[in-house]
Protein backbone atom coordinates (compact mmCIF):
# COMPACT_ATOMS: atom_id res chain seq x y z
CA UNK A 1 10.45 6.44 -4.60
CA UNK A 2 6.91 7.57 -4.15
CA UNK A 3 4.31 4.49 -5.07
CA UNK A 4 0.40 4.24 -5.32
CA UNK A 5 -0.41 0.90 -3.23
CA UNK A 6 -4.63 -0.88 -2.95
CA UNK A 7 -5.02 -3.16 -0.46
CA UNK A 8 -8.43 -5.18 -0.42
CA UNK A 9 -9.48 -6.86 2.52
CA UNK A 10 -9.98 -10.79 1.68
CA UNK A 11 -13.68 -12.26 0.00
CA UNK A 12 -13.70 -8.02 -1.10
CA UNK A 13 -15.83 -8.14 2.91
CA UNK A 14 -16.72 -4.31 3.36
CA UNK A 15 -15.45 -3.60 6.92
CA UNK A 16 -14.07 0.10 5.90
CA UNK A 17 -18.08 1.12 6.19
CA UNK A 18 -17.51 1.40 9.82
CA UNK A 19 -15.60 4.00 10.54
CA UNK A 20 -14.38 2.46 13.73
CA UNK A 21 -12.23 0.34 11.77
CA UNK A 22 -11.17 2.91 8.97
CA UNK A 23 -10.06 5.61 11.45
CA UNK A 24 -7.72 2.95 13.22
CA UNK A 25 -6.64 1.27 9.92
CA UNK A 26 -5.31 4.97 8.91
CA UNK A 27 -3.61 5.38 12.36
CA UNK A 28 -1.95 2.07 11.64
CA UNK A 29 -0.74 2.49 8.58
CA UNK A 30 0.98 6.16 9.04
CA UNK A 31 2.25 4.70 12.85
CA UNK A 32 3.88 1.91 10.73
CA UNK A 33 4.96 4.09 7.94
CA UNK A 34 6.61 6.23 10.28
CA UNK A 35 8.35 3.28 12.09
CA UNK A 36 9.75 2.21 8.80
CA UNK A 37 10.73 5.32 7.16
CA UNK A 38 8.19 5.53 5.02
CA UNK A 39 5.74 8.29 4.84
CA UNK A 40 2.04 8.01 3.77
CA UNK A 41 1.37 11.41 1.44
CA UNK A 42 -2.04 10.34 0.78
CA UNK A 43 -4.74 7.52 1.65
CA UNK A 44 -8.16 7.36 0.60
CA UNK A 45 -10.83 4.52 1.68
CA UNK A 46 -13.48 2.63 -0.38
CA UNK A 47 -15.43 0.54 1.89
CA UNK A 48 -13.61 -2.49 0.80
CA UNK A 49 -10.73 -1.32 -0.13
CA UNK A 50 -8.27 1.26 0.23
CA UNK A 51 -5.06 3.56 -1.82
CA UNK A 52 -2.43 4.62 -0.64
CA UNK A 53 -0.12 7.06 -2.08
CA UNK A 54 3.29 6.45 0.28
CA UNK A 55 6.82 7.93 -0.02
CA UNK A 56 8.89 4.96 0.09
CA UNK A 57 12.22 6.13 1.19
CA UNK A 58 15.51 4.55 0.03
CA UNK A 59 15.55 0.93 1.83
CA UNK A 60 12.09 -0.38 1.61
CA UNK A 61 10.86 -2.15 -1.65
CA UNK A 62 6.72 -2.07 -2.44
CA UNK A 63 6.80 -5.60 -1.54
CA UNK A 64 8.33 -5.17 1.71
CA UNK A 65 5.85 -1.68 2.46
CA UNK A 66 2.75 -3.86 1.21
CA UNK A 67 4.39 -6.87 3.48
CA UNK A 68 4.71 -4.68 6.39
CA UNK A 69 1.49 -2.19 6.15
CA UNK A 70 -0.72 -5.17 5.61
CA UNK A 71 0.77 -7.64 8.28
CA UNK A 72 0.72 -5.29 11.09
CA UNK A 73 -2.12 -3.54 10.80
CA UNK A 74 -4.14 -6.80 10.61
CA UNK A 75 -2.57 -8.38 13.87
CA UNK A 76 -3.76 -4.96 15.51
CA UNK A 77 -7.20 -4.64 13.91
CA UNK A 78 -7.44 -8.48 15.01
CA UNK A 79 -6.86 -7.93 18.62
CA UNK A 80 -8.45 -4.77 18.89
CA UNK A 81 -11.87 -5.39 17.14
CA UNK A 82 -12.11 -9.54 17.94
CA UNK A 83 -15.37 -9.91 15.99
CA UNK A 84 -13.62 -8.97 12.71
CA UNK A 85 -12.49 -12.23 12.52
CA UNK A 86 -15.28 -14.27 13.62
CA UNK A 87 -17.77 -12.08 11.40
CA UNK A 88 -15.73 -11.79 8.22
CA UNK A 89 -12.43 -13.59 8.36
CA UNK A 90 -13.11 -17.22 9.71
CA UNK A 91 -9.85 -18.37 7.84
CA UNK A 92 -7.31 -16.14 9.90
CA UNK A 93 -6.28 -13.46 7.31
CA UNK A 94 -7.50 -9.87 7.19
CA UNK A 95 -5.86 -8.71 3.50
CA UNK A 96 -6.13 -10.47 0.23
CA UNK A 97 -2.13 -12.02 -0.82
CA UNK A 98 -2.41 -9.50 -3.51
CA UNK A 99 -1.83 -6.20 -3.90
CA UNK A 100 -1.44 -3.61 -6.68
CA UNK A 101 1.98 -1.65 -6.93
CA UNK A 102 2.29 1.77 -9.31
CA UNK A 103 5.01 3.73 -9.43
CA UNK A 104 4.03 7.84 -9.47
CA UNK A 105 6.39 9.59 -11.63
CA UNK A 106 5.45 12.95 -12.30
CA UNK A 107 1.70 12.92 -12.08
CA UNK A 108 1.64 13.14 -8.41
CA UNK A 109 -1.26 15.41 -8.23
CA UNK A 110 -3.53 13.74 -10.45
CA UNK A 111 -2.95 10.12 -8.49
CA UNK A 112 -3.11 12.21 -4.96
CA UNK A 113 -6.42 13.55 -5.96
CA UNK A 114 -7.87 10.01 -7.50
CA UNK A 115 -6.53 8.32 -3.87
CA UNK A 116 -8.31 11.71 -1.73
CA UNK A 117 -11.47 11.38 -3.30
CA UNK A 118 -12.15 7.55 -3.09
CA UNK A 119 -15.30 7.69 -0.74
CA UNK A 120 -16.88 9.99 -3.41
């Protein structure tokens, strides 16, 4: 199943304006996709938040991909940039709880393009 998935950092904080932090949040997230069988088609960042347009496979649920994506790449972005948390995220958690969830039936192009062209 091929979804569209937005994740937004908690308090909406803008940390995808430094590209230090974009770049490795992307490397995460197809490292981790990979991992899990998934496979990230398309990703496009705002600078607080971002899409992702990600071939699900046949085991993984959104929940479990949002569960997984989000989780992980926080812990790294934690330990590899420290002053994330003590700048923005005093209370421990890098994503909001929520996330949105679409399924892409046959307008794949259209939602590819929408998630490519985020930053413009």
């Amino acid at each position: 199943m091929t979804a569209q998935l937005v994740f937004v950092p908690k308090y909406r904080h803008k940390i995808f304006a430094h590209e230090q932090i974009k770049r490795r949040c992307s490397e995460l997230f197809h490292s981790i996709a990979k991992q899990y069988g998934m496979e990230i088609i398309e990703e496009g960042f705002n600078i607080d938040h971002v899409h992702l347009v990600v071939d699900l496979g046949n085991n993984i649920s959104a929940a479990k991909a949002a569960q997984l994506l989000k989780g992980i790449s926080a812990r790294f972005l934690f330990e590899e940039f420290p002053w994330l948390r003590s700048k923005y995220f005093w209370g421990g958690h890098l994503w909001s709880p929520a996330y949105f969830f679409g399924s892409i039936g046959k307008n794949i192009d259209d939602t590819r393009a929408y998630v490519r062209n985020q930053d413009n």
